[in-house]
C-alpha atoms as a PDB file:
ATOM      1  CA  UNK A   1      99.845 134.671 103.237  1.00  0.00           C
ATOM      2  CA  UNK A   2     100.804 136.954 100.871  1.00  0.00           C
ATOM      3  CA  UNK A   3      98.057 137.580  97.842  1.00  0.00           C
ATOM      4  CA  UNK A   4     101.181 137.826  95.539  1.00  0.00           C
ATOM      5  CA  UNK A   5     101.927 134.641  96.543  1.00  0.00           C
ATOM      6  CA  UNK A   6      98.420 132.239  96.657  1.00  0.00           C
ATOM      7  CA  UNK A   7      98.143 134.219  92.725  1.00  0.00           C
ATOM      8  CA  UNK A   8     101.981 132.590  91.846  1.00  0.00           C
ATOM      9  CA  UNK A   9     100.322 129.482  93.293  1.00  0.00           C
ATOM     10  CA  UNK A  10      96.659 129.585  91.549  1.00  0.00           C
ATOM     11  CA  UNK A  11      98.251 130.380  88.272  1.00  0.00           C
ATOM     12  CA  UNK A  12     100.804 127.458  88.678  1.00  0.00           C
ATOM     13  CA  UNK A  13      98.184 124.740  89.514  1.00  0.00           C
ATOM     14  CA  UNK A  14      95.714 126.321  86.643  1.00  0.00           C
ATOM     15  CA  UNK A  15      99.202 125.320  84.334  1.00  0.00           C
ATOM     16  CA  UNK A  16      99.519 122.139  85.660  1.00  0.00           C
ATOM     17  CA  UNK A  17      96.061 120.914  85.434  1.00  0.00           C
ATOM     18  CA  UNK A  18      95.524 122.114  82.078  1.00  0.00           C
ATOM     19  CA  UNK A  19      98.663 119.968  80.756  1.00  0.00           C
ATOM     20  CA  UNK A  20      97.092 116.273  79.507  1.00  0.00           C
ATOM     21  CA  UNK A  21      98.360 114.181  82.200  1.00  0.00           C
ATOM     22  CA  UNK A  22      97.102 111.264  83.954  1.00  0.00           C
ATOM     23  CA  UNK A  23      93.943 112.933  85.921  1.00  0.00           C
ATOM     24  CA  UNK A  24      92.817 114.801  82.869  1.00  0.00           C
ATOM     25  CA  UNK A  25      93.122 111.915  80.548  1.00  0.00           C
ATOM     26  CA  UNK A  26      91.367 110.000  82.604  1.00  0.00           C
ATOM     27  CA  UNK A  27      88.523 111.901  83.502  1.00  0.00           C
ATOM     28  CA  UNK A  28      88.381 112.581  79.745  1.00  0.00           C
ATOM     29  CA  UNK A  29      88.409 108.988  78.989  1.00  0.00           C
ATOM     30  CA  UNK A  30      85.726 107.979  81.958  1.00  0.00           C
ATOM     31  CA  UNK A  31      83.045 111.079  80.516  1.00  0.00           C
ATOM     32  CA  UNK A  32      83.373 109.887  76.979  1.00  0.00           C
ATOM     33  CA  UNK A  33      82.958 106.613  78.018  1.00  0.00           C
ATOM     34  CA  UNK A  34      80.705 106.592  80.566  1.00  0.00           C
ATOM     35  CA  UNK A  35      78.821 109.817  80.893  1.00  0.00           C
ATOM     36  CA  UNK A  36      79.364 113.092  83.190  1.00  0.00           C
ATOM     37  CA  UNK A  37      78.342 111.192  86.229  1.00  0.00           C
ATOM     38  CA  UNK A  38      81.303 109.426  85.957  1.00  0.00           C
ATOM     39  CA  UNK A  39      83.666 111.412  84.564  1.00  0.00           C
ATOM     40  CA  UNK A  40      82.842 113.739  87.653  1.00  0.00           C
ATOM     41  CA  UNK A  41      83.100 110.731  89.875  1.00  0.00           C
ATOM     42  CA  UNK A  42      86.499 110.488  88.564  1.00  0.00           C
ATOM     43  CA  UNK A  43      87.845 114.127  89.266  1.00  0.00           C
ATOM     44  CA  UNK A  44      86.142 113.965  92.862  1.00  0.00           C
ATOM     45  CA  UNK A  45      88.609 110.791  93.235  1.00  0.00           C
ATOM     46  CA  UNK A  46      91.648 112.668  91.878  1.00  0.00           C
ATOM     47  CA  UNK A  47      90.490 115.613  94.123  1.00  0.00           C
ATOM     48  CA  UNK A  48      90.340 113.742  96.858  1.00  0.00           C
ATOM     49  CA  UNK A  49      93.743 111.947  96.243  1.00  0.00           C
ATOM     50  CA  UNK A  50      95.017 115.560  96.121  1.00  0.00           C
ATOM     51  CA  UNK A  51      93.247 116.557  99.482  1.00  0.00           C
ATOM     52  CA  UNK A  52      94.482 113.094 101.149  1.00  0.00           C
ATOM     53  CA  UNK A  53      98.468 114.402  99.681  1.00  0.00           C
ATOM     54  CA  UNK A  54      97.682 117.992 101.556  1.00  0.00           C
ATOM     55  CA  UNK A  55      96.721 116.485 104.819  1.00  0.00           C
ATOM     56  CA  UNK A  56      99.699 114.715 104.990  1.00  0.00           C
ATOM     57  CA  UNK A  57     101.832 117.308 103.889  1.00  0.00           C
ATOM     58  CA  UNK A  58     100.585 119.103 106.951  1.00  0.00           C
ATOM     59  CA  UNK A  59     101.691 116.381 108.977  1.00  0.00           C
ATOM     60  CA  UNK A  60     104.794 115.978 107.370  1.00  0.00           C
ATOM     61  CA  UNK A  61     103.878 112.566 105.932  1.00  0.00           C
ATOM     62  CA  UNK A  62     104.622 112.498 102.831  1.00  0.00           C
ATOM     63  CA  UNK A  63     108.464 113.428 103.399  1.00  0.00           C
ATOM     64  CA  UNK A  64     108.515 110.107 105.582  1.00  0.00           C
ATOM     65  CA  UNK A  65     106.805 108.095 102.598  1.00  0.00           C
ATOM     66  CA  UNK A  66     108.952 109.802 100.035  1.00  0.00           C
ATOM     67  CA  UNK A  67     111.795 108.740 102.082  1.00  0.00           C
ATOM     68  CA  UNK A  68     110.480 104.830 102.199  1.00  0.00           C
ATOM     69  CA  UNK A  69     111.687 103.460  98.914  1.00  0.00           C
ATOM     70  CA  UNK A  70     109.890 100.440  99.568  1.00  0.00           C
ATOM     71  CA  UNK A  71     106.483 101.931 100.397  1.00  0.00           C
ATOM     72  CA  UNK A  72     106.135 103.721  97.884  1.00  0.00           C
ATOM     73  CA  UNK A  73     107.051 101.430  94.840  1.00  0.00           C
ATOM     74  CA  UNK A  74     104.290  99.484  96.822  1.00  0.00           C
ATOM     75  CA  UNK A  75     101.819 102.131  96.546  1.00  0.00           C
ATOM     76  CA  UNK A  76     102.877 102.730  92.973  1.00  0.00           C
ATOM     77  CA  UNK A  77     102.439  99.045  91.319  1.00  0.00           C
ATOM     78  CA  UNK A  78      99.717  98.516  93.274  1.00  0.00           C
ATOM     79  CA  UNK A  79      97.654 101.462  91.336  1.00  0.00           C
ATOM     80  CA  UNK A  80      99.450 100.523  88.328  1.00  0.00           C
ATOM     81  CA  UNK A  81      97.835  97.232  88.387  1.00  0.00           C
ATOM     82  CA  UNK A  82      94.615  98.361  89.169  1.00  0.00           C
ATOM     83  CA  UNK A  83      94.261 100.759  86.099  1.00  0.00           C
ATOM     84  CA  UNK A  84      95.982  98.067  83.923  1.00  0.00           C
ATOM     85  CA  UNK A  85      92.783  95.671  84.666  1.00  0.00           C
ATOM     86  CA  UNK A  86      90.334  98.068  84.223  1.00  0.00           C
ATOM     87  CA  UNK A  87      92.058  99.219  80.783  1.00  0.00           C
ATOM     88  CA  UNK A  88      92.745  95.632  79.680  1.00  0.00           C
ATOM     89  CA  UNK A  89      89.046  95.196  79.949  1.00  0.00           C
ATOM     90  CA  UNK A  90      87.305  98.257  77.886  1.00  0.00           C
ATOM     91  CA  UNK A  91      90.246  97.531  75.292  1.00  0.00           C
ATOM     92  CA  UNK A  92      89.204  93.783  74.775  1.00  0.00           C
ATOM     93  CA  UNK A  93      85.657  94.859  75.160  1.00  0.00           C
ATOM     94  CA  UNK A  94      83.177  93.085  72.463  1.00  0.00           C
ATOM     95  CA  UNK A  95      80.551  94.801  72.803  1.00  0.00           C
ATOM     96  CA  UNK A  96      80.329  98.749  74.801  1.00  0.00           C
ATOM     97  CA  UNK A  97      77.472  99.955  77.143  1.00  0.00           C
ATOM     98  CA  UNK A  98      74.599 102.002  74.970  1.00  0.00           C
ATOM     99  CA  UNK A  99      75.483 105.306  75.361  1.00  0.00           C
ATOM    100  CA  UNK A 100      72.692 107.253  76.945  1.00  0.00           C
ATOM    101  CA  UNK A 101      73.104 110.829  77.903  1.00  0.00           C
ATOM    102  CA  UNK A 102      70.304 111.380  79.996  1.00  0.00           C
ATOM    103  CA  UNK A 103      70.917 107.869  81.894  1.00  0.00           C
ATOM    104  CA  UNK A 104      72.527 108.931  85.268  1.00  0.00           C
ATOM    105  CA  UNK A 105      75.112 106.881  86.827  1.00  0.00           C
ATOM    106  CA  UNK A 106      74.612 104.038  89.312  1.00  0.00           C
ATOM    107  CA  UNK A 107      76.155 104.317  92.790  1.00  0.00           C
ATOM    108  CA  UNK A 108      78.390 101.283  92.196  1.00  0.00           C
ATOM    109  CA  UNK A 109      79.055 103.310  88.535  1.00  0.00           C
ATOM    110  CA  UNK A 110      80.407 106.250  90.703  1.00  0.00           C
ATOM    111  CA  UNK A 111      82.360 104.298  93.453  1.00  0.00           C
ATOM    112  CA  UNK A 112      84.288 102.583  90.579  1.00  0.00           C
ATOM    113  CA  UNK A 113      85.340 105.514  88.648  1.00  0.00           C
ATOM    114  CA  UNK A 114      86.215 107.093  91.770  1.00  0.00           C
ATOM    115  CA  UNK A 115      88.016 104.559  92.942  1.00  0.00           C
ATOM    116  CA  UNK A 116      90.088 105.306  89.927  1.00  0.00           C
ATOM    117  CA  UNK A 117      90.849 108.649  90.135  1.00  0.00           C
ATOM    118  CA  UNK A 118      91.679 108.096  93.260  1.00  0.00           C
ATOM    119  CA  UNK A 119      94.313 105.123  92.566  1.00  0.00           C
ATOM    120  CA  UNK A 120      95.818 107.383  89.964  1.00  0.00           C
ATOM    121  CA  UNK A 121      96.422 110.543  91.506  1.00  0.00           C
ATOM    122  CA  UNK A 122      97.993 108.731  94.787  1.00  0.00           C
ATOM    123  CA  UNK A 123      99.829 106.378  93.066  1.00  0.00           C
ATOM    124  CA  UNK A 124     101.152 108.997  90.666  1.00  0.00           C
ATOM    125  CA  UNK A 125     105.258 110.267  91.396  1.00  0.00           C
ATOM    126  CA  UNK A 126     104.559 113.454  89.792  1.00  0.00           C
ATOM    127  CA  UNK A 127     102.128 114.443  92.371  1.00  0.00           C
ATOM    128  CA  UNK A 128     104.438 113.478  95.408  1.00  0.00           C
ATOM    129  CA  UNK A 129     107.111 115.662  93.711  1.00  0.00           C
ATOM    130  CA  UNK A 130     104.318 117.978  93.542  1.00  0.00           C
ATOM    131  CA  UNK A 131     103.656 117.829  97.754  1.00  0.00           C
ATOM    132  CA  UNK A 132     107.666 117.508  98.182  1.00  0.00           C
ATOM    133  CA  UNK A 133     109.315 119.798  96.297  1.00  0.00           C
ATOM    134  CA  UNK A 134     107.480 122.563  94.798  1.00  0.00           C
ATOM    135  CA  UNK A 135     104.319 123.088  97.863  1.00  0.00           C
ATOM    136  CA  UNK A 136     106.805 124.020 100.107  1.00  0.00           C
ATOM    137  CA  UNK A 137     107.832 126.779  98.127  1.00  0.00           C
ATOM    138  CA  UNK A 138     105.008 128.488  98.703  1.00  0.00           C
ATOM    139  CA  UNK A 139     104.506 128.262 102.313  1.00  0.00           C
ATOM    140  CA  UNK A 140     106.314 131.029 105.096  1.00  0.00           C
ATOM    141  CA  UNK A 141     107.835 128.897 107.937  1.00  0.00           C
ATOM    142  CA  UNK A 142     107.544 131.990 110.185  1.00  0.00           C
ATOM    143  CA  UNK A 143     103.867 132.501 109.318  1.00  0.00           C
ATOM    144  CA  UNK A 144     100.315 130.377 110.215  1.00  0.00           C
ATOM    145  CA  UNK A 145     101.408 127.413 108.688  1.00  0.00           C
ATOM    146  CA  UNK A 146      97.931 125.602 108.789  1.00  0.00           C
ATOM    147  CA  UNK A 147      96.118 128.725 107.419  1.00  0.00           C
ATOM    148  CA  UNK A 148      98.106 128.881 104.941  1.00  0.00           C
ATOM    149  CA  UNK A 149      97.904 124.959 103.974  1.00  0.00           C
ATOM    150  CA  UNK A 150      94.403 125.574 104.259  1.00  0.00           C
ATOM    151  CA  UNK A 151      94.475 128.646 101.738  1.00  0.00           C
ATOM    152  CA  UNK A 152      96.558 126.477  99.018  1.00  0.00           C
ATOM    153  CA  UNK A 153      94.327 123.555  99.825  1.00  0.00           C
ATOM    154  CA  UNK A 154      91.388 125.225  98.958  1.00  0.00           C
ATOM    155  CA  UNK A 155      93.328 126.975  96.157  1.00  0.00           C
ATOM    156  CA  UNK A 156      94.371 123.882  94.368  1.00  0.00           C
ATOM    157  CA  UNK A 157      91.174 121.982  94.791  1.00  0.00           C
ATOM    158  CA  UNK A 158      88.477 124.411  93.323  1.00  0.00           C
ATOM    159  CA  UNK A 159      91.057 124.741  90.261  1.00  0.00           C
ATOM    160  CA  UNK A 160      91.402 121.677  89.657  1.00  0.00           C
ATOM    161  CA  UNK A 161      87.408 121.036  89.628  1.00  0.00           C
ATOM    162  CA  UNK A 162      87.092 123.600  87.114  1.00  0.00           C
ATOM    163  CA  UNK A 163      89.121 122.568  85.154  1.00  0.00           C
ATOM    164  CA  UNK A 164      88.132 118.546  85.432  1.00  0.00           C
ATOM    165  CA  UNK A 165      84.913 119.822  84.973  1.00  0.00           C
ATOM    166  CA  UNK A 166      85.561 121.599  81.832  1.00  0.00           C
ATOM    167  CA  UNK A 167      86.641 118.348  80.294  1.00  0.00           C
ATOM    168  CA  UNK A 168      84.327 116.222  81.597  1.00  0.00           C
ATOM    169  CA  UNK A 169      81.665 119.273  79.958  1.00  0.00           C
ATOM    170  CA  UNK A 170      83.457 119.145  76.508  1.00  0.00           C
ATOM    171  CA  UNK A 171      82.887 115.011  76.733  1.00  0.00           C
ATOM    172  CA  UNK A 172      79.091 115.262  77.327  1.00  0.00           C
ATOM    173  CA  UNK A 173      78.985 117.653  74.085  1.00  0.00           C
ATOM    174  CA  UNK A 174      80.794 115.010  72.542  1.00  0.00           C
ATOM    175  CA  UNK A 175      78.247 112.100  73.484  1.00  0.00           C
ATOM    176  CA  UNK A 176      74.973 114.459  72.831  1.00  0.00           C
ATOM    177  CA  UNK A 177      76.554 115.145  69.294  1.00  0.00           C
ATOM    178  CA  UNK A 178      75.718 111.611  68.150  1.00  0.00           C
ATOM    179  CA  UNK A 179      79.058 110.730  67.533  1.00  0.00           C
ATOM    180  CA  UNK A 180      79.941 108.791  70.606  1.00  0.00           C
ATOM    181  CA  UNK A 181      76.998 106.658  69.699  1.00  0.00           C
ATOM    182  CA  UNK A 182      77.985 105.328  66.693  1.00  0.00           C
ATOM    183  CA  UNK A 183      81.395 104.702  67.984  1.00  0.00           C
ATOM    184  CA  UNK A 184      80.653 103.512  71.256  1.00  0.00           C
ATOM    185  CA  UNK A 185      83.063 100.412  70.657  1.00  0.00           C
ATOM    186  CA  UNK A 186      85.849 102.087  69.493  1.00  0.00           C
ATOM    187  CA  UNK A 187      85.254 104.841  72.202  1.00  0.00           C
ATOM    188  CA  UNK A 188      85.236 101.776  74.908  1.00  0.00           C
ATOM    189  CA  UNK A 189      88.598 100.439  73.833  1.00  0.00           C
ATOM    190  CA  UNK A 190      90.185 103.809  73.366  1.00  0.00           C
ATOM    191  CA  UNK A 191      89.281 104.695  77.230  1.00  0.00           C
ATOM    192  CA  UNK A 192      90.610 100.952  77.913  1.00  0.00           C
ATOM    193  CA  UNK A 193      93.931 101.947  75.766  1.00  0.00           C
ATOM    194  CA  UNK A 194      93.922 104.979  78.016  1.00  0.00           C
ATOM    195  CA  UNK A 195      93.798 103.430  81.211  1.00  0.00           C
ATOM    196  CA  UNK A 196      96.546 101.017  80.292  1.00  0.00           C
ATOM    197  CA  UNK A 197      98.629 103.913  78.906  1.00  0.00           C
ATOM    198  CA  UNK A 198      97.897 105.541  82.660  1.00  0.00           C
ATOM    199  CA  UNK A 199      99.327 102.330  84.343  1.00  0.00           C
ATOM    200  CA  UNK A 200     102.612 102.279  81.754  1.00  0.00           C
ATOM    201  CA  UNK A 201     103.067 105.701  82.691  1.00  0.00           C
ATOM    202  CA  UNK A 202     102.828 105.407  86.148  1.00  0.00           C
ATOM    203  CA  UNK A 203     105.049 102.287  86.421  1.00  0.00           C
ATOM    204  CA  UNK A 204     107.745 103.674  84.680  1.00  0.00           C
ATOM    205  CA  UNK A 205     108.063 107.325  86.473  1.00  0.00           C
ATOM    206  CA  UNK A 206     111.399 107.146  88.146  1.00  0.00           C
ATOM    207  CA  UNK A 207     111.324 107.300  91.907  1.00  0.00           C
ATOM    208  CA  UNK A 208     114.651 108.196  91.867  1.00  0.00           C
ATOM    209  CA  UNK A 209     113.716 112.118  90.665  1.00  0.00           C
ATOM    210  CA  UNK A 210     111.711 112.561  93.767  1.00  0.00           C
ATOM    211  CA  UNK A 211     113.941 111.072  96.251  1.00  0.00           C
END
């Protein structure tokens, strides 16, 4: 592969993950709610969402899912609804979790916010437009096909943990400032507000631009 080309590529995913979409808003909203532990939790689920969407562009996959109208609206309400009842629940909250900086995350904390990175990144359109239309633009048909999968895999996935990481970093300054603490309530139903905003968002991209 080219090194003109994996730069085009690098500075293209830095630009998309920097925009506040779905992953970055929710990793924000998981770290400022529940701590870097989780908000990291979080971007290894939207990571691994994104790895899941490379594999199967490699097997050619995803054009077969794109093409199933059915499956995919499947896929799509189904993570819809799963961020809508974990964002209905921090925004009726009563009373949030004390917010404890130095308190690392439970296993069951983890597998929960991963869980919902995960949901949102597969369930998300954009990204299957991502895998459809614009990954292919970047690959040689006449080259090493795999390698170069490989390359952009890689490529994509260490940028997007810097930059998830970054955010989840800014968070934790947040949360050490003192702030966070005496609006832990407010910061709870936000993050719920968040995830329901997610799961609007989500429900209402149009298949119809990525078929």
């Amino acid at each position: 592969m080219p090194l003109g080309t994996l730069l085009a590529f690098a500075v293209l995913e830095f630009t998309l993950c920097l925009i506040p979409g779905p992953a970055v808003l929710l990793t924000l909203s998981t770290a400022l709610r529940r701590g870097a532990g989780r908000g990291m939790a979080a971007a290894a689920g939207i990571l691994a969402g994104n790895a899941l969407y490379f594999g199967l562009s490699a097997l050619g996959v995803v054009a077969v899912l794109l093409a199933s109208y059915q499956a995919f609206t499947v896929i799509k309400w189904a993570g819809a609804g799963y961020l809508a009842v974990l964002g209905v629940r921090s925004l009726f909250a009563r009373e949030a979790p004390p917010i404890d900086v130095e308190s690392p995350a439970s296993a069951a904390d983890r597998r929960i916010a991963f869980s919902s990175g995960f949901v949102t990144q597969v369930a998300n359109p954009k990204a299957i437009v991502f895998f459809v239309a614009i990954l292919p633009q970047f690959i040689d048909v006449h080259g090493n096909v795999p390698l170069q999968l490989a390359l952009l895999t890689a490529t994509s996935l260490a940028i997007e943990l810097v930059v998830l990481g970054g955010y989840v970093f800014a968070a934790q300054r947040v949360r050490r400032s003192g702030i966070a603490s005496r609006a832990a309530l407010w910061i709870e139903r936000c993050g719920g507000a968040i995830l329901v905003a997610i799961a609007v968002r989500i429900a209402r991209e149009p298949l119809a631009a990525v078929r």
